[in-house]
N, C-alpha and C. Protein backbone atom coordinates (compact mmCIF):
# COMPACT_ATOMS: atom_id res chain seq x y z
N UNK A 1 -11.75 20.64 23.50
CA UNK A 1 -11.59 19.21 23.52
C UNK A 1 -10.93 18.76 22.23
N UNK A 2 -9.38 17.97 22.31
CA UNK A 2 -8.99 17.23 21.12
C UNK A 2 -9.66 16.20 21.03
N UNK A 3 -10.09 16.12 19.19
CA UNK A 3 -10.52 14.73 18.90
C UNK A 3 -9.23 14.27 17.85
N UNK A 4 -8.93 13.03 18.46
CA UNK A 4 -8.43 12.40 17.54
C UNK A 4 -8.67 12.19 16.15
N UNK A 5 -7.83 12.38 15.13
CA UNK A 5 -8.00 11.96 13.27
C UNK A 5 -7.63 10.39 13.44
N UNK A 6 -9.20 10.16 12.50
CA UNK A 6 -8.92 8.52 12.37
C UNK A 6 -9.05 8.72 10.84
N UNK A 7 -8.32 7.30 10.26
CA UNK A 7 -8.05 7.31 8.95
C UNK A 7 -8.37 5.51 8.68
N UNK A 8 -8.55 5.54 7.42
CA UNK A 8 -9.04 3.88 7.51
C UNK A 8 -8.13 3.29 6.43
N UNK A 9 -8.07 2.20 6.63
CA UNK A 9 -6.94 2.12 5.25
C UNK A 9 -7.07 1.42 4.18
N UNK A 10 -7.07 1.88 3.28
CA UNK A 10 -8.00 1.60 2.09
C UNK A 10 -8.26 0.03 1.81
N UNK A 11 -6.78 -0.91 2.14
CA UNK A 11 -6.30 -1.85 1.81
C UNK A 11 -7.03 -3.15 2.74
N UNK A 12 -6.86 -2.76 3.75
CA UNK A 12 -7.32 -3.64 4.91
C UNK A 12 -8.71 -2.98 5.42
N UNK A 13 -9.15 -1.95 5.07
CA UNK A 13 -9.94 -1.70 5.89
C UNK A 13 -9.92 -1.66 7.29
N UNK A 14 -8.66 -1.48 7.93
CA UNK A 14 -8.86 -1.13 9.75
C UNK A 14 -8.59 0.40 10.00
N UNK A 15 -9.14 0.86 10.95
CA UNK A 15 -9.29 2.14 11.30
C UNK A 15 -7.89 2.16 12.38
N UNK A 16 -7.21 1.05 13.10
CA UNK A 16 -6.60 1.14 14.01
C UNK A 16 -5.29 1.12 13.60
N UNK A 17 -4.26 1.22 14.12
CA UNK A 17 -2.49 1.28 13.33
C UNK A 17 -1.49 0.42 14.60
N UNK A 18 -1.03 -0.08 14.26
CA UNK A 18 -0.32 -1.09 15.12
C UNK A 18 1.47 0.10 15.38
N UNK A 19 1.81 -0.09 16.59
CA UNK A 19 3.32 0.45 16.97
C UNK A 19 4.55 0.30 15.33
N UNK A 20 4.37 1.04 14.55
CA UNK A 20 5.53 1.43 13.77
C UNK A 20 4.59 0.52 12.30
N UNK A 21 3.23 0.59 12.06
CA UNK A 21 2.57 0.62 10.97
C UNK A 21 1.85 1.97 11.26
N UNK A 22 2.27 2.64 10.36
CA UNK A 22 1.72 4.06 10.39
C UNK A 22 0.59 4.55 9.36
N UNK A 23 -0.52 5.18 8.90
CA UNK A 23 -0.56 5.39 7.66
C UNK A 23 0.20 6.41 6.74
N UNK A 24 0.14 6.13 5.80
CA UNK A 24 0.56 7.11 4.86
C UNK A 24 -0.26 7.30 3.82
N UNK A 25 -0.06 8.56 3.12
CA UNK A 25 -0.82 8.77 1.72
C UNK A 25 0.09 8.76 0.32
N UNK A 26 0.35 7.80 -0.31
CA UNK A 26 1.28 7.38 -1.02
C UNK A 26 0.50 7.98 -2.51
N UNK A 27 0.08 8.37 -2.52
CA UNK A 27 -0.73 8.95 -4.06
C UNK A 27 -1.61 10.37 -3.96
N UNK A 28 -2.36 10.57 -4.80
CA UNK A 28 -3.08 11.66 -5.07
C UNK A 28 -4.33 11.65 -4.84
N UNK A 29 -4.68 10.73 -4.09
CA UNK A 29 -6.40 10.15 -4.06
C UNK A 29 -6.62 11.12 -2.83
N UNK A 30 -7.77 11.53 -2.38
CA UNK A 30 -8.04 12.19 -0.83
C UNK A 30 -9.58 11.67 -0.66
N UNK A 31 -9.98 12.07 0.43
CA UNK A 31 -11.51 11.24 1.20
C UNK A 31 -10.85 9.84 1.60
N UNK A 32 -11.99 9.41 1.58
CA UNK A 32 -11.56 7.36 2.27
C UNK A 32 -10.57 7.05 1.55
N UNK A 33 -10.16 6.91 0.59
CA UNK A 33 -9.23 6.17 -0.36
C UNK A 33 -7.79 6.70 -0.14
N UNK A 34 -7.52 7.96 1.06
CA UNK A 34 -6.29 8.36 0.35
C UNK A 34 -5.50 7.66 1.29
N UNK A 35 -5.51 6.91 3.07
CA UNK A 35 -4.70 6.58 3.69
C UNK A 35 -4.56 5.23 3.59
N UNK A 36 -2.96 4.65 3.64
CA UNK A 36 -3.02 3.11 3.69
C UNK A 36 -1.93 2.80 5.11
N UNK A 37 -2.13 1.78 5.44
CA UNK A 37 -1.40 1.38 6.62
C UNK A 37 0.45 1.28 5.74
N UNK A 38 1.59 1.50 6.22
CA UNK A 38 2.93 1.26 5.56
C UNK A 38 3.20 -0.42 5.31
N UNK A 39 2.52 -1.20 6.69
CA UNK A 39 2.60 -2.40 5.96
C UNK A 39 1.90 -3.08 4.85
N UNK A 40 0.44 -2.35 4.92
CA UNK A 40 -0.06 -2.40 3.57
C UNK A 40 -0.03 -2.36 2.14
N UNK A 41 1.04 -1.12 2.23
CA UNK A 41 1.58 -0.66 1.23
C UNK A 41 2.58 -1.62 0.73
N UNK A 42 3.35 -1.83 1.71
CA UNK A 42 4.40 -2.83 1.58
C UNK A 42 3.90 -3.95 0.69
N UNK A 43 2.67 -4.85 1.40
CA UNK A 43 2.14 -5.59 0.75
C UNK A 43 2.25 -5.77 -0.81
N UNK A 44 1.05 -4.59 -0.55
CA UNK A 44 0.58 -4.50 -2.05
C UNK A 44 1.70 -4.21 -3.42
N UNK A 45 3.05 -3.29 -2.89
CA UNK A 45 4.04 -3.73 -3.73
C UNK A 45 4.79 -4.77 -3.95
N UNK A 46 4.99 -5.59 -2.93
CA UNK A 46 5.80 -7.36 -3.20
C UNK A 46 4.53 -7.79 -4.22
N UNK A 47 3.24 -7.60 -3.99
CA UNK A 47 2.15 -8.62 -4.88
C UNK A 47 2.66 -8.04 -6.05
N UNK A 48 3.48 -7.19 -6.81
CA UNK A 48 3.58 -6.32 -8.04
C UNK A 48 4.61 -6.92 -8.13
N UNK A 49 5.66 -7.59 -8.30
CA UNK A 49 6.69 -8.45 -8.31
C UNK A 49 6.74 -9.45 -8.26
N UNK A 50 6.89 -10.18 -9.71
CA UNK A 50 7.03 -11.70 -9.71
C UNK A 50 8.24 -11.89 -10.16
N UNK A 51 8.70 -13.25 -9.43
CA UNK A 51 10.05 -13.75 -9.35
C UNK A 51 9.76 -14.83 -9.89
N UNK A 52 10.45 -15.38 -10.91
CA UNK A 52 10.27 -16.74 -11.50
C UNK A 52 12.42 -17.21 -11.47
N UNK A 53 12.17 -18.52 -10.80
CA UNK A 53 13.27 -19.33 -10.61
C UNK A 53 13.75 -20.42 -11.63
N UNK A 54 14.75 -20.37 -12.52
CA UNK A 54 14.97 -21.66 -13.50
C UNK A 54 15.76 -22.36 -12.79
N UNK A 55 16.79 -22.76 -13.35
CA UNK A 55 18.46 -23.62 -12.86
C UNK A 55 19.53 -23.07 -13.15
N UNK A 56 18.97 -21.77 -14.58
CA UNK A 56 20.59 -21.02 -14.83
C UNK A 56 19.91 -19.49 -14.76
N UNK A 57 19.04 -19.05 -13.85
CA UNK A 57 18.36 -17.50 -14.02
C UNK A 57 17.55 -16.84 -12.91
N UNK A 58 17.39 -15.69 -12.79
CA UNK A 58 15.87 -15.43 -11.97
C UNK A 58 15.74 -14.47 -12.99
N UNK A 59 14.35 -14.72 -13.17
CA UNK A 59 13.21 -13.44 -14.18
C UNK A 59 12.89 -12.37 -12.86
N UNK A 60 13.34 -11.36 -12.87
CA UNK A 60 11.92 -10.28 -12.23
C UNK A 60 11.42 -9.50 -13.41
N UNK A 61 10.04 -9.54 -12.66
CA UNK A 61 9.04 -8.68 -13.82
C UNK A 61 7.73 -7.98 -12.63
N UNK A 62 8.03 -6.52 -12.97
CA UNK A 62 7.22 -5.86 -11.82
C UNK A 62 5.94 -4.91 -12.64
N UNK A 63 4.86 -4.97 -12.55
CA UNK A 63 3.59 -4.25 -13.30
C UNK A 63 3.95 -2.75 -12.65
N UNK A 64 3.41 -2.05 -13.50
CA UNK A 64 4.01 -0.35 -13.12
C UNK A 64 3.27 -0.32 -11.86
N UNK A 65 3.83 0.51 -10.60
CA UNK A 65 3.16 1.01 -9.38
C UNK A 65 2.67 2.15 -9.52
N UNK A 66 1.38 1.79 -9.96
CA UNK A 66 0.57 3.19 -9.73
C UNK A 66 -0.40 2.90 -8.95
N UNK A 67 -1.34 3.70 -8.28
CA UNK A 67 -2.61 3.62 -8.11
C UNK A 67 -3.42 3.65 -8.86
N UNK A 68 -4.70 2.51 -8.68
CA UNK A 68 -5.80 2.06 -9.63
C UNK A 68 -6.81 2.78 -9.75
N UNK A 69 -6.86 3.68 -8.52
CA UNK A 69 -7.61 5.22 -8.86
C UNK A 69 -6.87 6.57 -9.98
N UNK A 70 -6.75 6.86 -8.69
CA UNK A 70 -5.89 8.30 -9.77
C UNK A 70 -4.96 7.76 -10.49
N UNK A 71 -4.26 7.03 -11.09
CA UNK A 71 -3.41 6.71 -11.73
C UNK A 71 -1.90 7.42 -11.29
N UNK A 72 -1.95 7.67 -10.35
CA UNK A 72 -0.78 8.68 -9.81
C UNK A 72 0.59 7.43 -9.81
């Protein structure tokens, strides 16, 4: 009998994956922490990017992407 691998995602916490959100393991972490959904991921890197707008500029300024566990 196949059992299905379920994975939870660290970010959202859902066990389920929507048509073309897949998980992935984007770091070095393993157990609960290591799968995240791709849109998750996505997420959590735009939140790492701030855009500030003047009249003669745009600032980007992005905090290093690592993970807050392993530091990977």
């Amino acid at each position: 009998m196949d059992q299905k691998e379920t994975h939870t995602c660290r970010i959202c916490l859902d066990e389920e994956s929507e048509e073309g959100d897949f998980f992935v393991s984007p770091c070095k972490c393993s157990g609960t922490a290591e799968f995240v959904h791709f849109n998750c991921l996505k997420y959590w890197i735009d939140k790492k990017i701030k855009l500030t707008h003047t009249k003669h500029a745009t600032t980007i300024v992005w905090e290093k992407l690592q993970c807050e566990i392993c530091k990977f």
